[in-house]
N, C-alpha and C. Protein backbone atom coordinates (compact mmCIF):
# COMPACT_ATOMS: atom_id res chain seq x y z
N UNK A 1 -99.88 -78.96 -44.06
CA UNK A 1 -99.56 -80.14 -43.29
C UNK A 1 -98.38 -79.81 -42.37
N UNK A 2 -98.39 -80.93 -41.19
CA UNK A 2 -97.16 -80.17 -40.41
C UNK A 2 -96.01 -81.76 -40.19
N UNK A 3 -95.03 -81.36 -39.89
CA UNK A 3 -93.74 -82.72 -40.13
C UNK A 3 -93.71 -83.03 -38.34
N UNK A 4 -93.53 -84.17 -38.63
CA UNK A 4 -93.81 -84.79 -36.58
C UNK A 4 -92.05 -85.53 -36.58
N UNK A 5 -91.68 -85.64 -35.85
CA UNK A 5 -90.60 -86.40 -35.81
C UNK A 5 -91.50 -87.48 -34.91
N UNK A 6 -91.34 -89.00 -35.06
CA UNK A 6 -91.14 -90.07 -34.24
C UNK A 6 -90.39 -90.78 -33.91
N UNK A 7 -89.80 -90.77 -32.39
CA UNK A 7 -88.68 -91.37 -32.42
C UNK A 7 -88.81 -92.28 -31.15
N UNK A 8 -87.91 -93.00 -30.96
CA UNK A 8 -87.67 -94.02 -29.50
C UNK A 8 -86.48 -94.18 -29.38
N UNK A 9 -86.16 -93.97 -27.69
CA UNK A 9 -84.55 -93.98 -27.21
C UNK A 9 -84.22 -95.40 -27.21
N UNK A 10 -82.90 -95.53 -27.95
CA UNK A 10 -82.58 -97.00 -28.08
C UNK A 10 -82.80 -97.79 -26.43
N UNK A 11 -82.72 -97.34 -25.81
CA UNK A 11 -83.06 -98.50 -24.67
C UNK A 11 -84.43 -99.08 -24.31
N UNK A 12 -85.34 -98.42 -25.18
CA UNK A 12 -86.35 -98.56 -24.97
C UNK A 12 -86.84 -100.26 -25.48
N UNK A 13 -86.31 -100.33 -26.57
CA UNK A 13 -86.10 -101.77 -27.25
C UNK A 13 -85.81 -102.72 -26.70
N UNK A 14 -86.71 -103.52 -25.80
CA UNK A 14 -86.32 -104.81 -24.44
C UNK A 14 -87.03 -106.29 -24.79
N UNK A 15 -86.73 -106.59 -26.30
CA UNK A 15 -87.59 -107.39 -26.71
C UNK A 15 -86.26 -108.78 -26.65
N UNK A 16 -86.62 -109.85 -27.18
CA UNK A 16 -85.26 -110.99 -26.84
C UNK A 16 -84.34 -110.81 -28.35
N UNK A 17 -83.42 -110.49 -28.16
CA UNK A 17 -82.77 -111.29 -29.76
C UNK A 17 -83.22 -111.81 -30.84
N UNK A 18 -83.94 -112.86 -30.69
CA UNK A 18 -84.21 -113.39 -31.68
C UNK A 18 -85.34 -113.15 -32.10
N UNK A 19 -86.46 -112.04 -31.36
CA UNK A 19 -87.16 -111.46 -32.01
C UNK A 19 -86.94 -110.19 -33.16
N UNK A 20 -85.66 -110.31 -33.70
CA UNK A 20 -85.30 -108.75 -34.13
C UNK A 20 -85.76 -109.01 -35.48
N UNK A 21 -85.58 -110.30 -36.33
CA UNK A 21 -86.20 -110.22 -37.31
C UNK A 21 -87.79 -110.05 -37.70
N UNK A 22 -88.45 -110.65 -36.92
CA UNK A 22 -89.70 -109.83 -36.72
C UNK A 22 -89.86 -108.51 -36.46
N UNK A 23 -89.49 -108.31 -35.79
CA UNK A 23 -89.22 -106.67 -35.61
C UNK A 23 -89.25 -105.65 -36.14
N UNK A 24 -87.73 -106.22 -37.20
CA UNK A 24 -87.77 -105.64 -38.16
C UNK A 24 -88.78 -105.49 -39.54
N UNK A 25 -89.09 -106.70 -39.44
CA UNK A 25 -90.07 -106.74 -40.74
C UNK A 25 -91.30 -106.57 -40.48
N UNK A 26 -91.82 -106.15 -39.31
CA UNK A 26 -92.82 -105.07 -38.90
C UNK A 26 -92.69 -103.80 -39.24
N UNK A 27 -91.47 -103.46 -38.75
CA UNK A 27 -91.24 -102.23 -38.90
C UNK A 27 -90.87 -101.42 -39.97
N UNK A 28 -90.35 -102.81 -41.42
CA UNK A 28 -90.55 -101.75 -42.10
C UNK A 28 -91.59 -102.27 -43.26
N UNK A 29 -92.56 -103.22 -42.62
CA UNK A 29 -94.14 -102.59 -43.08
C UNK A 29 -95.22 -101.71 -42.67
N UNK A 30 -94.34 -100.82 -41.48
CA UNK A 30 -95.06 -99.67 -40.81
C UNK A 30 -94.56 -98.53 -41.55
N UNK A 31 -93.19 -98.54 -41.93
CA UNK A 31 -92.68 -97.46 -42.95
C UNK A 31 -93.49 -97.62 -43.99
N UNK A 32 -93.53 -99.13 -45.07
CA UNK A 32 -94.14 -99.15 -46.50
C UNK A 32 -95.60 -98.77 -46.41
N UNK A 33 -96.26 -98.76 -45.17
CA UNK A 33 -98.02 -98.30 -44.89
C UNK A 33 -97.92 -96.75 -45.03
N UNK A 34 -96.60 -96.17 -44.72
CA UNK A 34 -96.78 -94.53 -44.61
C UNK A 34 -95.97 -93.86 -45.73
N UNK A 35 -95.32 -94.79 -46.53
CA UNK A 35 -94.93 -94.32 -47.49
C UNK A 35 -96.10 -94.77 -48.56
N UNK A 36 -96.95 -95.40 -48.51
CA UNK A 36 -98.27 -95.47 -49.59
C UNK A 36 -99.20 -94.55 -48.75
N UNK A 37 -99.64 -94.20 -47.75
CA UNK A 37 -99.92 -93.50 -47.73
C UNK A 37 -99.70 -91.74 -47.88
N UNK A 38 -98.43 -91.94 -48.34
CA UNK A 38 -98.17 -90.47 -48.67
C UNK A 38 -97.72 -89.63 -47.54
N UNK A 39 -97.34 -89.95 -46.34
CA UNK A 39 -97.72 -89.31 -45.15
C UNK A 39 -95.87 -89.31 -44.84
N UNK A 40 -95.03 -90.25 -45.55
CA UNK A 40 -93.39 -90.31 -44.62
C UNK A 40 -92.86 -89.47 -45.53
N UNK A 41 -91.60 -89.01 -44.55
CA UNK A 41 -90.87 -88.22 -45.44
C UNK A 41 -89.61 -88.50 -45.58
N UNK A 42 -88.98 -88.88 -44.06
CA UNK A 42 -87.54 -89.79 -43.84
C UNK A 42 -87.55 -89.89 -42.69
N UNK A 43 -87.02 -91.75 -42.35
CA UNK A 43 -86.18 -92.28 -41.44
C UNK A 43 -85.39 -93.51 -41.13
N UNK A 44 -84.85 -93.84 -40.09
CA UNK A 44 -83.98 -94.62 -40.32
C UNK A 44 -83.73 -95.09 -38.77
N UNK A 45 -83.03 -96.29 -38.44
CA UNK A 45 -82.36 -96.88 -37.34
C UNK A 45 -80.51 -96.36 -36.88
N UNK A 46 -80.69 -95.81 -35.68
CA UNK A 46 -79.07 -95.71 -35.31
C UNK A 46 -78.70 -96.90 -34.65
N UNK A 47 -77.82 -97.24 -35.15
CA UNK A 47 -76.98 -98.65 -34.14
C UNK A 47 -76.44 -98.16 -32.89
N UNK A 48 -76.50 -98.81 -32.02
CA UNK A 48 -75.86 -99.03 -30.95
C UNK A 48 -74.16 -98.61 -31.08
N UNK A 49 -73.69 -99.35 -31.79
CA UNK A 49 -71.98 -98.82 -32.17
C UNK A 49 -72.07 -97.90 -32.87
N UNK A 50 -72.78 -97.19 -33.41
CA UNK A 50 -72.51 -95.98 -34.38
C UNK A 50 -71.47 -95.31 -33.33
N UNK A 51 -70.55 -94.38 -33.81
CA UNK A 51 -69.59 -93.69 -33.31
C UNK A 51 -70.36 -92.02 -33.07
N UNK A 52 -70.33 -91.71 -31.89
CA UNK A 52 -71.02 -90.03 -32.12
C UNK A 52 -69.80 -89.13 -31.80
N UNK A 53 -69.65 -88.10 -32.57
CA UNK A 53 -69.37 -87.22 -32.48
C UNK A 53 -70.07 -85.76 -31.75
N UNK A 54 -69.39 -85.35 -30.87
CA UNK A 54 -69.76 -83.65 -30.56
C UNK A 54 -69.37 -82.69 -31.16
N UNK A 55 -70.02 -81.80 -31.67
CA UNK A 55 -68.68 -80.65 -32.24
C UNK A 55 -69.81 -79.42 -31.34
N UNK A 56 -69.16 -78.25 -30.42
CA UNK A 56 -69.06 -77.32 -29.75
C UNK A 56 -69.31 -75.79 -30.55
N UNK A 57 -70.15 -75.12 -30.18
CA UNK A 57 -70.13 -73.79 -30.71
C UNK A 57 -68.86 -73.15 -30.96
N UNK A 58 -67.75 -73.61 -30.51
CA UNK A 58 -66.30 -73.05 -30.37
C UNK A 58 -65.59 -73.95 -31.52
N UNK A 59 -66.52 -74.89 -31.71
CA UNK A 59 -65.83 -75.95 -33.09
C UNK A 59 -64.99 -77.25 -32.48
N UNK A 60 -65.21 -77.02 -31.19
CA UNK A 60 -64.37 -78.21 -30.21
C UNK A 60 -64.93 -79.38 -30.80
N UNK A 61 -64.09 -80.59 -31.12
CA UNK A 61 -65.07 -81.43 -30.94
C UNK A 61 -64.71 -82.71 -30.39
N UNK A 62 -65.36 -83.57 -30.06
CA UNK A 62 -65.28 -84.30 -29.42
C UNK A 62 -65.98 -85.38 -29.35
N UNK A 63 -65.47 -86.82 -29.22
CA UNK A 63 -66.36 -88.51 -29.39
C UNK A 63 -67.34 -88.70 -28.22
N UNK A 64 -68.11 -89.37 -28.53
CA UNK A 64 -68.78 -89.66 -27.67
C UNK A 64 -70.25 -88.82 -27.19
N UNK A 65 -71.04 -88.79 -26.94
CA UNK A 65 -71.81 -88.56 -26.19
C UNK A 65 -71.57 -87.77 -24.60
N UNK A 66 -72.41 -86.66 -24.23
CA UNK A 66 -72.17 -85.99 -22.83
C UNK A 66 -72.09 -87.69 -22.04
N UNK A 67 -70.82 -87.79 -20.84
CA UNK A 67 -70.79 -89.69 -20.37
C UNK A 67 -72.31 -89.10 -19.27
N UNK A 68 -73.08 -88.10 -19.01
CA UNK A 68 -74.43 -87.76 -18.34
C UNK A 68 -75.36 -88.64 -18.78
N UNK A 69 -75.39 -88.43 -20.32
CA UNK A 69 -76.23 -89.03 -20.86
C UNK A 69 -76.77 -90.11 -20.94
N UNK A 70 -78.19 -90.70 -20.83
CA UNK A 70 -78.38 -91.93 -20.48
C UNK A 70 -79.12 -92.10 -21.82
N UNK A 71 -79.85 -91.47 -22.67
CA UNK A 71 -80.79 -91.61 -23.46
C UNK A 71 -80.62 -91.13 -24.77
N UNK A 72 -80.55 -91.82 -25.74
CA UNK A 72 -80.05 -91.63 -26.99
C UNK A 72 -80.79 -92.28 -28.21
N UNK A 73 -81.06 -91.50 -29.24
CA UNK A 73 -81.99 -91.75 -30.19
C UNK A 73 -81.95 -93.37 -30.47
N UNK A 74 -82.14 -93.77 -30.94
CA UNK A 74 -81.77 -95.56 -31.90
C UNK A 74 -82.82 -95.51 -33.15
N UNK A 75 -84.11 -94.80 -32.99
CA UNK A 75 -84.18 -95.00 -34.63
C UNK A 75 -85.59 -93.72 -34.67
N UNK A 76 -85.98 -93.61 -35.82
CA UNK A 76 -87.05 -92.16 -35.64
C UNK A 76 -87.20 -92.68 -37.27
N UNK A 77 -88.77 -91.87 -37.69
CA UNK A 77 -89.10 -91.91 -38.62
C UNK A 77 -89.76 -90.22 -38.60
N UNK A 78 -90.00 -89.35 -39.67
CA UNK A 78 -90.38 -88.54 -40.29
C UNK A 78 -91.86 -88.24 -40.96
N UNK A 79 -92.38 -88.19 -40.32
CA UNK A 79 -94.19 -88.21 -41.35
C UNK A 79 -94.55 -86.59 -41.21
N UNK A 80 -95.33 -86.07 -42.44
CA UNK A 80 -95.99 -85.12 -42.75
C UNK A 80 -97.61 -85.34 -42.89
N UNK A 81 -97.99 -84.88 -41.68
CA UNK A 81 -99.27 -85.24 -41.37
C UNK A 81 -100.16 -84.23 -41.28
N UNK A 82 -101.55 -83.81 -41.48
CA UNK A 82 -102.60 -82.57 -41.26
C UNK A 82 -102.54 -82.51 -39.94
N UNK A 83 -102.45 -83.37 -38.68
CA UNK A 83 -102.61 -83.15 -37.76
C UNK A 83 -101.89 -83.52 -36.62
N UNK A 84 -101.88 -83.46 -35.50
CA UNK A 84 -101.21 -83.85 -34.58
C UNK A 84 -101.35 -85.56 -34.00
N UNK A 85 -102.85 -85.74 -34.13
CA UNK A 85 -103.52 -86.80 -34.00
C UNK A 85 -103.30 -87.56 -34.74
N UNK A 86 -103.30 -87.50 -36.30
CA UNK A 86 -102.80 -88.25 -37.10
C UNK A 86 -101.11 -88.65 -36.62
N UNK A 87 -99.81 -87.99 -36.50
CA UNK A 87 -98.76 -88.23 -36.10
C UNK A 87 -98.80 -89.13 -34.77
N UNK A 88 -99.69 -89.11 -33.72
CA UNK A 88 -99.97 -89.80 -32.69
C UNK A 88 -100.44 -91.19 -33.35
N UNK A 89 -101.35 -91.51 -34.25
CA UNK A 89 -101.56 -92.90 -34.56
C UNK A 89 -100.60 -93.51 -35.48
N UNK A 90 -99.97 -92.70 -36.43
CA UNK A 90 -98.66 -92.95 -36.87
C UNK A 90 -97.61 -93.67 -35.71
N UNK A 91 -97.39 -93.10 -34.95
CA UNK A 91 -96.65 -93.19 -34.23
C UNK A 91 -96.99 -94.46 -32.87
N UNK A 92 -98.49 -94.49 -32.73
CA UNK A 92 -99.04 -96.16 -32.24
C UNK A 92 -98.56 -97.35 -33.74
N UNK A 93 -99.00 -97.10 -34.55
CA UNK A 93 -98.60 -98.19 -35.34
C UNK A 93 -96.98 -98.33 -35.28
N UNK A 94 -95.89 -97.55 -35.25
CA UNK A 94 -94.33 -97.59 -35.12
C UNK A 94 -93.90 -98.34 -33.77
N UNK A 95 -94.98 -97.87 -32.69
CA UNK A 95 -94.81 -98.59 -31.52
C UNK A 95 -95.23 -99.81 -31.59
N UNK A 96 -96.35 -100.63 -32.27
CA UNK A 96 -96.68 -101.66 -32.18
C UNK A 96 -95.68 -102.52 -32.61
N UNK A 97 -95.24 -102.29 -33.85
CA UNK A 97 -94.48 -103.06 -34.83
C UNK A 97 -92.96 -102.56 -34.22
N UNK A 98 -92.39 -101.53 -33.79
CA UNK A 98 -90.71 -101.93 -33.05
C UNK A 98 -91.25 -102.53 -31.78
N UNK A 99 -92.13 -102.25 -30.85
CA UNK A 99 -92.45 -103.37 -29.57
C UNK A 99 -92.21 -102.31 -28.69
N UNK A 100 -92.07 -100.45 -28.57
CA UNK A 100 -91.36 -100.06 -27.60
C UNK A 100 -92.19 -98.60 -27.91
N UNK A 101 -92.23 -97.80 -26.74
CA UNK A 101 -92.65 -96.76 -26.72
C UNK A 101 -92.49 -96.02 -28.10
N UNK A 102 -92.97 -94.73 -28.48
CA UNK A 102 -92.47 -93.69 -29.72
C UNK A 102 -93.02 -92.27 -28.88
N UNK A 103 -91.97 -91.46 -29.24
CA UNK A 103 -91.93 -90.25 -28.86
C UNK A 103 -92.70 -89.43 -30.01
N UNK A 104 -93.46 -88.33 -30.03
CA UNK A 104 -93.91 -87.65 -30.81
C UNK A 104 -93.29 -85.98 -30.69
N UNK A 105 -92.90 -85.58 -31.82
CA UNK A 105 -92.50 -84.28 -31.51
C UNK A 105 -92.64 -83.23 -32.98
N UNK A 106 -93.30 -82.35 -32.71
CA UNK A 106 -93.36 -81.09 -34.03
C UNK A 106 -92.42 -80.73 -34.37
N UNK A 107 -92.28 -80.60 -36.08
CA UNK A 107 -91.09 -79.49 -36.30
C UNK A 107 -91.43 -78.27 -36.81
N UNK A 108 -90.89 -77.02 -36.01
CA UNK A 108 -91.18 -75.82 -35.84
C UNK A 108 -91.40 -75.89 -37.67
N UNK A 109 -92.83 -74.98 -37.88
CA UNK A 109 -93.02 -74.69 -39.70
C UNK A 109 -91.93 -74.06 -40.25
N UNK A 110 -91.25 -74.08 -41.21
CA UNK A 110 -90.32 -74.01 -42.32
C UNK A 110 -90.60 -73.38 -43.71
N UNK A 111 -91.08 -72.60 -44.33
CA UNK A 111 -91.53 -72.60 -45.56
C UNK A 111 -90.41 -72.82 -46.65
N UNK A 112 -88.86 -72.41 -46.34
CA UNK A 112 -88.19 -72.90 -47.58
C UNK A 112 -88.11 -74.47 -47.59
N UNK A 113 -88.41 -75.00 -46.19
CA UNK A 113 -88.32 -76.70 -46.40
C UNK A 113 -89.35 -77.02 -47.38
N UNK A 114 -90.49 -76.12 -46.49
CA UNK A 114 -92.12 -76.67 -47.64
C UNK A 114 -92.06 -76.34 -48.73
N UNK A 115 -90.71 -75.49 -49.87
CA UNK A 115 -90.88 -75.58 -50.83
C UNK A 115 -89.81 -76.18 -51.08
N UNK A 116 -88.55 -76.93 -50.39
CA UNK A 116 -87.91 -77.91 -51.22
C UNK A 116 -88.69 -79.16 -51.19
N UNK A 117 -89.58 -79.79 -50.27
CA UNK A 117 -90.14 -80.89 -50.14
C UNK A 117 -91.27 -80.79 -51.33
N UNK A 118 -91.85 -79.65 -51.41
CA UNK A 118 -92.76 -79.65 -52.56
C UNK A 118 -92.34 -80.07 -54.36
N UNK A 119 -90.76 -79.76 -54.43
CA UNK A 119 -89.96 -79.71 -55.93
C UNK A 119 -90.14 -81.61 -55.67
């Protein structure tokens, strides 16, 4: 099986306020569908105020985000899927239920991951 990251840049999220509780409780009966199905592995929502840190190959580090940057995670989920296609409809159901695009992306194969995920 191969691990997909799904994610969407917090701006992508243009729904009103007071839809967030729906939202939310879509969204995390799109997690509880892929965690019975066996298919999630981990994810989660970044806030808006979360504080980011940089730290530099030189160990520099530094708050904030490059100020370039326009596009920044806000929430991603984790599924281990046989296929690519499968991570693509995973990833329509995440879009339906947050209301906002989802990015799909592979993670390069790992075998010591595939045997800590296996313990």
């Amino acid at each position: 099986m191969s691990r997909y990251l799904i994610s969407f840049d917090r701006g992508w999220m243009t729904f009103p306020e007071e839809d967030l509780p729906d939202v939310a409780k879509a969204a995390h009966a799109a997690v509880d569908e892929a965690k019975a199905a066996g298919v999630f592995v981990f994810g989660g929502g970044i806030g808006d105020d979360e504080k980011t840190t940089l730290v530099a190959v030189d160990g520099t580090v530094t708050d904030g985000p490059y100020p370039e940057t326009k596009e920044q995670v806000g929430g991603f989920v984790v599924v281990d899927v046989p296929t690519r296609d499968d991570a693509i409809a995973w990833a329509a159901k995440f879009a339906v239920a947050c209301r906002c695009a989802q990015e799909v992306r592979e993670f390069l194969p790992d075998p010591s991951i595939d045997e800590w995920l296996a313990r």
